[in-house]
N, C-alpha and C. Protein backbone atom coordinates (compact mmCIF):
# COMPACT_ATOMS: atom_id res chain seq x y z
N UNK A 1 227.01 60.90 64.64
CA UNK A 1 227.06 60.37 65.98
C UNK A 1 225.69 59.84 66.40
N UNK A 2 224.62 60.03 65.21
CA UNK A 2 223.55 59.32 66.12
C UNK A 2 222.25 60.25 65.35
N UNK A 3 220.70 59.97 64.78
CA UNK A 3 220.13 60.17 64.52
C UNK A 3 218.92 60.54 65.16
N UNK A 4 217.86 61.12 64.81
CA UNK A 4 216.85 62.00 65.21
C UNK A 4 215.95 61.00 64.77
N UNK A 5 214.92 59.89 65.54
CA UNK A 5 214.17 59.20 65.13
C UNK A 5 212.68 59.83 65.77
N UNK A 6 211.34 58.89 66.07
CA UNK A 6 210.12 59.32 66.44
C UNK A 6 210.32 59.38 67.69
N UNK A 7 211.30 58.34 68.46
CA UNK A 7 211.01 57.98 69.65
C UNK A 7 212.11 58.91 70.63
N UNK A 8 213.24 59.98 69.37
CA UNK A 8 213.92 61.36 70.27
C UNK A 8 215.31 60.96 69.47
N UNK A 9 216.29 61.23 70.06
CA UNK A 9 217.81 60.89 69.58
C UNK A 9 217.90 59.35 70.16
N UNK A 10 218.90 58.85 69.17
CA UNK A 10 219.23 57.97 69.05
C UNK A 10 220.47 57.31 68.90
N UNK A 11 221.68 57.57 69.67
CA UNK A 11 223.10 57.82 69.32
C UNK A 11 223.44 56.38 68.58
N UNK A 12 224.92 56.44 67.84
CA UNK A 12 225.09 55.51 66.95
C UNK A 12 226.51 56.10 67.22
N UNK A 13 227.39 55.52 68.51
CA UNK A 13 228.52 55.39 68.47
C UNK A 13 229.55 54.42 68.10
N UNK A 14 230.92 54.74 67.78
CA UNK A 14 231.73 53.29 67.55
C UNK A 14 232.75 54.00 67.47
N UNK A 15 233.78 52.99 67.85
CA UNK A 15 235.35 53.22 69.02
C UNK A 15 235.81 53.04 67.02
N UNK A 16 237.01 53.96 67.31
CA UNK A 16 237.90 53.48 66.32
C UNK A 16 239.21 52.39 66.44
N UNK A 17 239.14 51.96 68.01
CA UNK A 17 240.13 50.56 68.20
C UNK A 17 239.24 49.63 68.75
N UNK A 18 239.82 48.68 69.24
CA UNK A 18 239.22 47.56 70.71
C UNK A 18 239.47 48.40 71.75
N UNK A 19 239.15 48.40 72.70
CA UNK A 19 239.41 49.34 74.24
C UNK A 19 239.68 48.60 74.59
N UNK A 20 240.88 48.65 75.66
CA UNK A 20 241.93 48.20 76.66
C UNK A 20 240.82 47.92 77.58
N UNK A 21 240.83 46.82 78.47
CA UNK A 21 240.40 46.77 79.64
C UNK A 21 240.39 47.68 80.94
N UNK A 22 240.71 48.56 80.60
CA UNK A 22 241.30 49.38 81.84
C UNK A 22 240.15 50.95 81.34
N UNK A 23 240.06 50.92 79.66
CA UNK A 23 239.10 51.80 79.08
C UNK A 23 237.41 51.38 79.28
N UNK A 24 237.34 50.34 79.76
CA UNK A 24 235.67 49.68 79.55
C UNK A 24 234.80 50.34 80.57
N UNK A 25 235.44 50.70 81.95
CA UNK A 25 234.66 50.77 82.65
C UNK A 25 234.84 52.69 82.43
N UNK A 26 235.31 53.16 82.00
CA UNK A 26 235.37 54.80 81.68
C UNK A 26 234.30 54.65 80.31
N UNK A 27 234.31 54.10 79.61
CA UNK A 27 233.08 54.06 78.02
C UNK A 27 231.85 53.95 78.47
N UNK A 28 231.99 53.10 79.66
CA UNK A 28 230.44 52.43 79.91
C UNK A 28 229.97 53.55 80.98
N UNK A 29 230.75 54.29 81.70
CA UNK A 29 230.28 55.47 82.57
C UNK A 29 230.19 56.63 81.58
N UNK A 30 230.63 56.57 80.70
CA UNK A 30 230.28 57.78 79.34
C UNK A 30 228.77 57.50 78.84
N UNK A 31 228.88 56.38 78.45
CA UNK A 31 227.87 55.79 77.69
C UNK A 31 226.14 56.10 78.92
N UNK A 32 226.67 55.76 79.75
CA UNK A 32 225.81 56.15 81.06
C UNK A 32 225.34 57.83 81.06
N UNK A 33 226.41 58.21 81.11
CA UNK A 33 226.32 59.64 80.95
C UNK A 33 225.26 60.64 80.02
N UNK A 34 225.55 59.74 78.76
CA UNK A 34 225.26 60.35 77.44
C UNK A 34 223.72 60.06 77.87
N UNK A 35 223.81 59.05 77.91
CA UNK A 35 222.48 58.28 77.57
C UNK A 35 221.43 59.43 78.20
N UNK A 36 221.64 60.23 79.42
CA UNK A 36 220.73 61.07 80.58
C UNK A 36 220.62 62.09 79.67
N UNK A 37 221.74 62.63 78.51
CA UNK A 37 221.62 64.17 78.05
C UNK A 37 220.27 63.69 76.65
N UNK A 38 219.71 64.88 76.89
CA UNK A 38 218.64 65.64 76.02
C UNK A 38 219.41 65.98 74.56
N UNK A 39 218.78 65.38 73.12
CA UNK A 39 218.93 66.50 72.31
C UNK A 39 217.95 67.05 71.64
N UNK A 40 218.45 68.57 71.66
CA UNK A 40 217.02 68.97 70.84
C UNK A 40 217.48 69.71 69.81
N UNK A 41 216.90 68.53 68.88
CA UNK A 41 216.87 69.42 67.21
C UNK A 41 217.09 70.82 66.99
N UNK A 42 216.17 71.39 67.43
CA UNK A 42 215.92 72.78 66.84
C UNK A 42 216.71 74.19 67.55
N UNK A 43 217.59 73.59 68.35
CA UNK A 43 218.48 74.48 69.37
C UNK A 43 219.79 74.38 68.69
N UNK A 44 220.59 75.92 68.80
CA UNK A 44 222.04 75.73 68.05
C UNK A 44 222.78 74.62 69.29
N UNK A 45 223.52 74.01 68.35
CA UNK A 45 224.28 73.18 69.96
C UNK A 45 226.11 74.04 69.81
N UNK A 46 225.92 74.39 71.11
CA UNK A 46 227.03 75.37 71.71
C UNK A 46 227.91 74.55 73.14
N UNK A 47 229.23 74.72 72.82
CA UNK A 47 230.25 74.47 73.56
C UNK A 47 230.10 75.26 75.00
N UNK A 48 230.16 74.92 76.41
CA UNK A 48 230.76 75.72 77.28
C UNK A 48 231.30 75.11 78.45
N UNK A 49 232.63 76.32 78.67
CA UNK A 49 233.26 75.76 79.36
C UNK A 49 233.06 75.94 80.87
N UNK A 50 232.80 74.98 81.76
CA UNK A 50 232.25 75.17 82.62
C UNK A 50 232.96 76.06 83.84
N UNK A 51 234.51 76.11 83.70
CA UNK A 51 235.39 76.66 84.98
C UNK A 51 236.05 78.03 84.23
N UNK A 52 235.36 78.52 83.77
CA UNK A 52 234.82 80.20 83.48
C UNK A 52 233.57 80.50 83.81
N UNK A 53 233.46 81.87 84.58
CA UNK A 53 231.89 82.19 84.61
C UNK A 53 230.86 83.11 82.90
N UNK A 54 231.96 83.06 82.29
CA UNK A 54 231.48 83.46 80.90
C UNK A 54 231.10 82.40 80.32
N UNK A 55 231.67 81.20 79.92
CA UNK A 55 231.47 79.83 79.27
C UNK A 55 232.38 79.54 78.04
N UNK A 56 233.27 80.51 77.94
CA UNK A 56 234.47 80.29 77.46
C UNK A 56 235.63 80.09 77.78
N UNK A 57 236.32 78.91 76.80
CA UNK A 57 237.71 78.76 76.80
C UNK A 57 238.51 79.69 76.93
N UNK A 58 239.50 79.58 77.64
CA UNK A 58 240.62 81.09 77.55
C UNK A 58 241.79 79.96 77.95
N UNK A 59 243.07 80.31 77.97
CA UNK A 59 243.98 79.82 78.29
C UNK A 59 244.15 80.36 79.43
N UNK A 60 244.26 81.50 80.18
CA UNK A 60 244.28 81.84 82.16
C UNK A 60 243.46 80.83 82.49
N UNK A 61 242.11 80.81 82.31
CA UNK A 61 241.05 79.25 82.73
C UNK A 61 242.08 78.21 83.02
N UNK A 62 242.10 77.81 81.80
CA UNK A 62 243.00 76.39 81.57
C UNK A 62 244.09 75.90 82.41
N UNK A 63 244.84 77.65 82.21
CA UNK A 63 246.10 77.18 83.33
C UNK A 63 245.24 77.61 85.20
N UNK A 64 244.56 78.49 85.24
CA UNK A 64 244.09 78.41 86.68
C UNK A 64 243.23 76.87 87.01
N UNK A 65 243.11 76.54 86.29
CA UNK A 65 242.61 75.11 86.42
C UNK A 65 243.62 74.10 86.90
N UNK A 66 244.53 73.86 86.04
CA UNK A 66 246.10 73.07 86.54
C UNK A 66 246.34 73.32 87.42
N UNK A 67 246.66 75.06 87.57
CA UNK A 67 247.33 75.50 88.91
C UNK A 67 246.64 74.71 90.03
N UNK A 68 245.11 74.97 89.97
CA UNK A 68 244.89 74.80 91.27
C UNK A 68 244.71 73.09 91.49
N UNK A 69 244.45 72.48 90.51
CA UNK A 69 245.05 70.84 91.12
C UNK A 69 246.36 70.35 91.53
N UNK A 70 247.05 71.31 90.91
CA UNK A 70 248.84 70.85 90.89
C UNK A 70 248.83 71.37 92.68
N UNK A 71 248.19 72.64 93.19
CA UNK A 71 248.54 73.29 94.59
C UNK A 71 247.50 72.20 95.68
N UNK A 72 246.89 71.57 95.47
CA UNK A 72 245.91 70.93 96.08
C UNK A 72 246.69 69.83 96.24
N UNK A 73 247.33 69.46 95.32
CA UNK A 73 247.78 68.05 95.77
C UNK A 73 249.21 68.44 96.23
N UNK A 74 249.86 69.33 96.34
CA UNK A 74 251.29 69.82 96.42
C UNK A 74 251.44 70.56 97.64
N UNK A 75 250.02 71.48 98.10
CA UNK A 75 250.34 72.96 99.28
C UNK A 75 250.79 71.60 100.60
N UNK A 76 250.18 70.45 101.22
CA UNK A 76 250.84 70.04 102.40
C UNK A 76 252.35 69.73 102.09
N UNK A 77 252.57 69.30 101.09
CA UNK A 77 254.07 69.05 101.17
C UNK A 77 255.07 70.09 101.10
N UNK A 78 254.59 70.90 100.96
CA UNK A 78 255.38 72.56 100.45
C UNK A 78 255.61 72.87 101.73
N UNK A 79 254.53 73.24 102.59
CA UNK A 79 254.09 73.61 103.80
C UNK A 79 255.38 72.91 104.54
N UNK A 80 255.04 71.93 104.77
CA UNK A 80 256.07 70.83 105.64
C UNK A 80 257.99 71.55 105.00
N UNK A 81 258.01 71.49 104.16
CA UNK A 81 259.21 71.82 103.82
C UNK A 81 259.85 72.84 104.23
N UNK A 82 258.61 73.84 104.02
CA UNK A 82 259.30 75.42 103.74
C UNK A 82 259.56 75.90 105.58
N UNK A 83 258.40 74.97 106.33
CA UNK A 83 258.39 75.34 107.41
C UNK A 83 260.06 75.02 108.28
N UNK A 84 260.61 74.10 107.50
CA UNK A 84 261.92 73.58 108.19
C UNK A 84 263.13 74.03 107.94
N UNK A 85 262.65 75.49 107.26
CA UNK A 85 264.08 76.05 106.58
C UNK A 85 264.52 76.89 107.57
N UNK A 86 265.62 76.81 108.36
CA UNK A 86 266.42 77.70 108.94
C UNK A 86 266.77 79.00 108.49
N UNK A 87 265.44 79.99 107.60
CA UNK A 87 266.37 81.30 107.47
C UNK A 87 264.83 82.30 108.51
N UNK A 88 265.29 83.59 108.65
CA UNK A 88 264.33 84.20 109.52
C UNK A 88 262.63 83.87 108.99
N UNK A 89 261.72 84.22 110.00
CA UNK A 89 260.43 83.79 110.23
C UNK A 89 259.85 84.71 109.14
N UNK A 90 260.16 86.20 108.83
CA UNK A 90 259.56 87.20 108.18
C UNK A 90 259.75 86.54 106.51
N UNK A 91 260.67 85.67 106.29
CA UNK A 91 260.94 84.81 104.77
C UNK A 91 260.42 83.93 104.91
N UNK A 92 260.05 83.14 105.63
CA UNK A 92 259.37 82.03 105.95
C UNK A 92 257.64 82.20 105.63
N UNK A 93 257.50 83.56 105.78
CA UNK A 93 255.76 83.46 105.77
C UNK A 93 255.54 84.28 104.38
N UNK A 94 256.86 85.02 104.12
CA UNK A 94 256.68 85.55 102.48
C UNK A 94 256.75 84.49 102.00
N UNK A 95 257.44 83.56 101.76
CA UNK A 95 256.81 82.10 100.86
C UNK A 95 256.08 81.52 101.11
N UNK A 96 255.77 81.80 102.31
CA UNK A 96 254.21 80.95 102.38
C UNK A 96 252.99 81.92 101.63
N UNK A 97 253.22 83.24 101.87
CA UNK A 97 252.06 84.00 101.13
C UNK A 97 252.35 83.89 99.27
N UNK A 98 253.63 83.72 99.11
CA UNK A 98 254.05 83.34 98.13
C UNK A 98 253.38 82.24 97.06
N UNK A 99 253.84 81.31 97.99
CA UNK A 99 252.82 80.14 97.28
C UNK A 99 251.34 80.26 96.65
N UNK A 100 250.99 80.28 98.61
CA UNK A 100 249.21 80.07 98.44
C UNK A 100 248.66 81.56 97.72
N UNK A 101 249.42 82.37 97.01
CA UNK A 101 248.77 83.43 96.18
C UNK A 101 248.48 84.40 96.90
N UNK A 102 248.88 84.70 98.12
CA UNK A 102 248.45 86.12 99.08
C UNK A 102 248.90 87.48 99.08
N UNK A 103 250.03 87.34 98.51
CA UNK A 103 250.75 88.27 98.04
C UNK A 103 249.79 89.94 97.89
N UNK A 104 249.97 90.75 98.53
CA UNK A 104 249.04 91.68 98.10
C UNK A 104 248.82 92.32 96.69
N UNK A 105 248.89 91.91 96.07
CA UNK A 105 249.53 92.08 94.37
C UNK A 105 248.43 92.86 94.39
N UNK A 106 248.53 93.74 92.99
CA UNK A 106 247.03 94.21 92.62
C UNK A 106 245.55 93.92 92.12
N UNK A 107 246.26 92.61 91.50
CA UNK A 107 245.08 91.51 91.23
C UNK A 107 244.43 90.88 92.09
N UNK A 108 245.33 90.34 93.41
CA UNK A 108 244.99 90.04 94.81
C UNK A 108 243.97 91.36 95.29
N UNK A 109 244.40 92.32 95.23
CA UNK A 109 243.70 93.16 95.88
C UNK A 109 242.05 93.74 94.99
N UNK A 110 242.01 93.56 94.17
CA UNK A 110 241.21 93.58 93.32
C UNK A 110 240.20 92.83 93.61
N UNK A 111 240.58 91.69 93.82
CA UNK A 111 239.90 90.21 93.81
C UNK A 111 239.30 90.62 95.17
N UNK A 112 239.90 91.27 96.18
CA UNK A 112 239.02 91.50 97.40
C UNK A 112 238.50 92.65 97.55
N UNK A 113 238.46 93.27 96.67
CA UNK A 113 237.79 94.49 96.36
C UNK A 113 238.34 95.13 97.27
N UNK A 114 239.74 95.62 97.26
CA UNK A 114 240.38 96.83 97.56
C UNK A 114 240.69 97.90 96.64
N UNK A 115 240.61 99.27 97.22
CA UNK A 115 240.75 100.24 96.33
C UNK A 115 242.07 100.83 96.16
N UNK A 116 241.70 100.66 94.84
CA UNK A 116 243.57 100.48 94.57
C UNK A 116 243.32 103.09 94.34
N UNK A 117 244.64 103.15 94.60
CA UNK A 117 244.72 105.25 94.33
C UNK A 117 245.73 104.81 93.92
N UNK A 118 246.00 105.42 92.42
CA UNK A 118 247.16 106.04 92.09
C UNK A 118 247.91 107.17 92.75
């Protein structure tokens, strides 16, 4: 991907197709990108993932990641819906705690540092 010359790294990329027009302006903001990062020789180069506070991949990450774009773009329309359902108010706000994750679960409660007694 690119060589270690006098003057620092030196990348030596190339597309394995033509890029679509619609790809040029995403390559050239990569290419932008790259261009700012540092390499240094003598350092192991290590993967991390940034939406863990460990820096690893996990699959809970991955899917709490989805989850929470899929609920971001989804909680107003849910909201609007659920609010128009004709069954009592006390079901009405269990799916709403439902949804947005409020649920007092034990993980919920955890997460707010409640003390869970057997």
């Amino acid at each position: 991907m690119g060589n270690n010359t006098n003057d620092g790294w030196e990348w030596k990329l190339s597309w394995r197709t033509a890029l679509f027009d619609s790809e040029i302006q995403m390559a050239d903001n990569f290419l932008g990108e790259l261009s700012q990062q540092q390499i240094q020789p003598n350092r192991e180069d290590r993967c991390s993932w940034k939406h863990d506070q460990t820096g690893y991949y996990s699959t809970k990450s991955g899917y709490d990641l989805i989850w929470e774009a899929q609920m971001g773009a989804n909680q107003n329309l849910d909201f609007v819906d659920i609010w128009k359902l004709k069954i009592p108010s006390k079901s009405l706000v269990f799916a709403w705690r439902l949804i947005r994750d409020r649920l007092p679960t034990r993980m919920n409660l955890r997460r707010r540092q409640v003390v869970i007694i057997k």
